[in-house]
C-alpha atoms as a PDB file:
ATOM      1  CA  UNK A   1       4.696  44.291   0.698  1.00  0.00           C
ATOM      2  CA  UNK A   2       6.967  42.012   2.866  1.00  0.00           C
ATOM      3  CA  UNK A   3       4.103  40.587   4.076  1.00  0.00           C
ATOM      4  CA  UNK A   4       2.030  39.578   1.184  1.00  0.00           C
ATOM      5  CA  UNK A   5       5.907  38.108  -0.297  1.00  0.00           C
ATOM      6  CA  UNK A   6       5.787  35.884   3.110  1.00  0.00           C
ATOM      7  CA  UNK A   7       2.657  34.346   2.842  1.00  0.00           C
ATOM      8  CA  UNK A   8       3.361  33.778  -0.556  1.00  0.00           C
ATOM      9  CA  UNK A   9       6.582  31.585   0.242  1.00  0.00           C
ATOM     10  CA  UNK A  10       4.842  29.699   2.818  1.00  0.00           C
ATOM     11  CA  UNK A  11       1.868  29.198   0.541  1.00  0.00           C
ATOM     12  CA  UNK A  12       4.437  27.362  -1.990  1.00  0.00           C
ATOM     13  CA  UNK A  13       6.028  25.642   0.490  1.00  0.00           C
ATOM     14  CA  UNK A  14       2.667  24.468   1.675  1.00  0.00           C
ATOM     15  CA  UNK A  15       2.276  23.093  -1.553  1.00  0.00           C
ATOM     16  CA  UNK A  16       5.501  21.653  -2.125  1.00  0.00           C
ATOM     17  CA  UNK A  17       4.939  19.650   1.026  1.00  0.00           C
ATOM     18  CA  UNK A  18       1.248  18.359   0.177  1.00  0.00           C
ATOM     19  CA  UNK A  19       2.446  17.513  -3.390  1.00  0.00           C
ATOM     20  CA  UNK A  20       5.418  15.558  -2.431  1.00  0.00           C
ATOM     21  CA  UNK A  21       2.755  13.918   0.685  1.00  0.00           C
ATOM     22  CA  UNK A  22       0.425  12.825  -1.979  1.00  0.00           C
ATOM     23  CA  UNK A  23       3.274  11.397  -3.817  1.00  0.00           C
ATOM     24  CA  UNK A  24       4.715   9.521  -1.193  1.00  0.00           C
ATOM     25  CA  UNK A  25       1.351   8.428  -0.288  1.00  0.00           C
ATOM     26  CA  UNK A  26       0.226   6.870  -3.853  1.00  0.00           C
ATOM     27  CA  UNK A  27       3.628   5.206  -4.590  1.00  0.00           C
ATOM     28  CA  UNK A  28       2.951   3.339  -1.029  1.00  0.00           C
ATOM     29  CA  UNK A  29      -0.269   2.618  -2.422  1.00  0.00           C
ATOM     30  CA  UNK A  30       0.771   0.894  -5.918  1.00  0.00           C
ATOM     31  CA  UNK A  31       3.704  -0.607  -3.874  1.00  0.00           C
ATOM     32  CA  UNK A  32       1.425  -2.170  -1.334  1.00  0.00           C
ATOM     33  CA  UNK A  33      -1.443  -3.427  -4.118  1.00  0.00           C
ATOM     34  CA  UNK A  34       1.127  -4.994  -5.774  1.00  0.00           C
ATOM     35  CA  UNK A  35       2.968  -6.565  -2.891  1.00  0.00           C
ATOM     36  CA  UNK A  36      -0.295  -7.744  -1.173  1.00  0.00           C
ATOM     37  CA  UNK A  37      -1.484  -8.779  -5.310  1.00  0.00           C
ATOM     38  CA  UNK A  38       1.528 -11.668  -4.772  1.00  0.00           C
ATOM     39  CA  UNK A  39       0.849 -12.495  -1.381  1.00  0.00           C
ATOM     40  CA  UNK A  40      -2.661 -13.250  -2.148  1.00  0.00           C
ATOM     41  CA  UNK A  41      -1.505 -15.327  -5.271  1.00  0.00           C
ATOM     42  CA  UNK A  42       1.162 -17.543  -3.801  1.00  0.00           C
ATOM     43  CA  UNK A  43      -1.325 -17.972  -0.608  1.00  0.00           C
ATOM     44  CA  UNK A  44      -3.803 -19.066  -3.380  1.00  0.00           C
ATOM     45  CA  UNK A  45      -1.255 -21.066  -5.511  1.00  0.00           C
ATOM     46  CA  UNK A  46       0.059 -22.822  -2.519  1.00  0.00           C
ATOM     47  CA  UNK A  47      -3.345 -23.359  -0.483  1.00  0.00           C
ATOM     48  CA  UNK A  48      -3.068 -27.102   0.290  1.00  0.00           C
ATOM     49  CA  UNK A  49       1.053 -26.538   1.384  1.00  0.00           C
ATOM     50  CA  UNK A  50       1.830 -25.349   4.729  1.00  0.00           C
ATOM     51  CA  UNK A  51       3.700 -22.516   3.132  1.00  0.00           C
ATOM     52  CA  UNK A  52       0.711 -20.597   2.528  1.00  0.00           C
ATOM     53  CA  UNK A  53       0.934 -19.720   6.405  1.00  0.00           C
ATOM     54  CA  UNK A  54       4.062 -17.622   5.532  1.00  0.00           C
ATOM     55  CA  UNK A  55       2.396 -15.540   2.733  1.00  0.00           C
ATOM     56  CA  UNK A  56      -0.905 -14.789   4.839  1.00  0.00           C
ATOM     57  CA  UNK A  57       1.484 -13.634   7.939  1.00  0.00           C
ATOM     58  CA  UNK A  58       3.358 -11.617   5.576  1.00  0.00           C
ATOM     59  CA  UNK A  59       0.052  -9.892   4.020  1.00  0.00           C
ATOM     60  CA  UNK A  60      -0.849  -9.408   7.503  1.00  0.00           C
ATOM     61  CA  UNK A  61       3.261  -7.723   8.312  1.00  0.00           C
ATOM     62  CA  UNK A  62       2.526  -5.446   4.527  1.00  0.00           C
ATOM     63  CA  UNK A  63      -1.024  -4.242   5.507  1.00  0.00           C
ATOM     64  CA  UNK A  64      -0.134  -3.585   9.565  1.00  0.00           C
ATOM     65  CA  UNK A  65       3.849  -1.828   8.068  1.00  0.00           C
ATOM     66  CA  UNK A  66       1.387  -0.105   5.160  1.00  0.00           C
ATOM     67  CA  UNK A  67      -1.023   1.556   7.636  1.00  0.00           C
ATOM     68  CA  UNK A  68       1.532   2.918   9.695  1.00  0.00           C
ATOM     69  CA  UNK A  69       3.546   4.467   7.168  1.00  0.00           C
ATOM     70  CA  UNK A  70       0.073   6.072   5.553  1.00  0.00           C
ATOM     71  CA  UNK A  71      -1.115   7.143   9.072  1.00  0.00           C
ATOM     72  CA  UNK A  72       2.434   8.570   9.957  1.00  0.00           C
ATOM     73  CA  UNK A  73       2.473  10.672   6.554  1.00  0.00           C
ATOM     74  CA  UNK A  74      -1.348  12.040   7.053  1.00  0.00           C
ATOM     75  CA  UNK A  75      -1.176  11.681  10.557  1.00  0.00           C
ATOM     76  CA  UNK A  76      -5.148  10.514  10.147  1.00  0.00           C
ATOM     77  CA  UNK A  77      -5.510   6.827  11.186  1.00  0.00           C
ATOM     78  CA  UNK A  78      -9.151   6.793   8.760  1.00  0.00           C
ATOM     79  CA  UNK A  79      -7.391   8.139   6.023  1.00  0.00           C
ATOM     80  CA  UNK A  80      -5.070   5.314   6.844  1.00  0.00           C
ATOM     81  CA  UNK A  81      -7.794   2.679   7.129  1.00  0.00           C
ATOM     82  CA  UNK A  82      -9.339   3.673   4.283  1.00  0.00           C
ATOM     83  CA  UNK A  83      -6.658   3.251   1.940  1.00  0.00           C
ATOM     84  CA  UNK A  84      -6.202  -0.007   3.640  1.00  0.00           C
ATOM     85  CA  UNK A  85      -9.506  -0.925   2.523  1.00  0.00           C
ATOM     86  CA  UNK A  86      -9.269  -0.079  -0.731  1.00  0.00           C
ATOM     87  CA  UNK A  87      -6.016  -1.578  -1.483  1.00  0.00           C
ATOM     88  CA  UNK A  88      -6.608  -4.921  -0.343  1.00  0.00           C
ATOM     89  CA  UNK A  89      -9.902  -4.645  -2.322  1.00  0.00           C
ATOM     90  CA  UNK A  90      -7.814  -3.426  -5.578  1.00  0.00           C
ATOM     91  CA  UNK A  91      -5.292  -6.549  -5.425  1.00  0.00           C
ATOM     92  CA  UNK A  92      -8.101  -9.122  -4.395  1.00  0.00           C
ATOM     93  CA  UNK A  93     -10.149  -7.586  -7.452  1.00  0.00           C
ATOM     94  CA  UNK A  94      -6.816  -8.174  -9.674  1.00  0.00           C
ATOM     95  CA  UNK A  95      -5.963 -11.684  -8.441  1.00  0.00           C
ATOM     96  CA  UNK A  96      -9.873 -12.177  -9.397  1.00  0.00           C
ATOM     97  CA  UNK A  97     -10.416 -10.551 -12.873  1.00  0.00           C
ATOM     98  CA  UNK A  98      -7.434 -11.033 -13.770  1.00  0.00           C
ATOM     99  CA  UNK A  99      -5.796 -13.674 -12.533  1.00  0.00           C
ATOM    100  CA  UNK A 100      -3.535 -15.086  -9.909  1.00  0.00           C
ATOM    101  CA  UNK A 101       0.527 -16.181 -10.008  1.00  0.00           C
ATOM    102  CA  UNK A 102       0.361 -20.076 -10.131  1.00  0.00           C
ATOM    103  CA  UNK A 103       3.650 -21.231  -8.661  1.00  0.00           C
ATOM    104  CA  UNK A 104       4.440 -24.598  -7.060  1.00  0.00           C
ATOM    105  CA  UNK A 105       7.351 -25.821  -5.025  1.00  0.00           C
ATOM    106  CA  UNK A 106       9.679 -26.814  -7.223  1.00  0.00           C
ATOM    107  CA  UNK A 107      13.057 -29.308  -5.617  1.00  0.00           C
ATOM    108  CA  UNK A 108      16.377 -28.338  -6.065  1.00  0.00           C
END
């Protein structure tokens, strides 16, 4: 009886753990989209400036930080590709269909 009690704990604190992974893992995800969703606007908005250099390098910081945070929590790197992927498809598909931020440099 102790036994079946035992792997009944560890089987909810198996779950516990993959539900609060899975969690972690999906508000990276909408973090990230929407992050990389600005950085893909202001690089578009500000194309002809030299500032667009900054917003590119800074996609390129999100996605490298992103992946390593998702490959840490899964501990698989093509999970962690994968959801790379996808992500930087979902915000270029927003700043698309949707729309981009217009901003412009504006003097103080």
């Amino acid at each position: 009886m102790t036994d079946s009690k035992q792997e009944i704990k560890e089987a909810r604190g198996f779950m516990k753990n993959q539900l609060s992974t899975v969690t972690e893992v999906v508000v990276r995800s909408i973090f990230y989209i929407i992050t990389n969703y600005v950085f893909v606007s202001m690089g578009l908005s500000f194309h002809t400036h030299w500032i667009a250099i900054l917003f590119l390098l800074s996609m390129v910081w999100a996605t490298i930080d992103y992946g390593k945070s998702v490959n840490k929590i899964t501990g698989k790197k093509v999970i962690a590709e994968i959801l790379c992927i996808c992500c930087i498809a979902i915000s270029i598909a927003i700043a698309y269909f949707v729309g981009y931020i217009q901003g412009e440099i504006v003097s103080f």
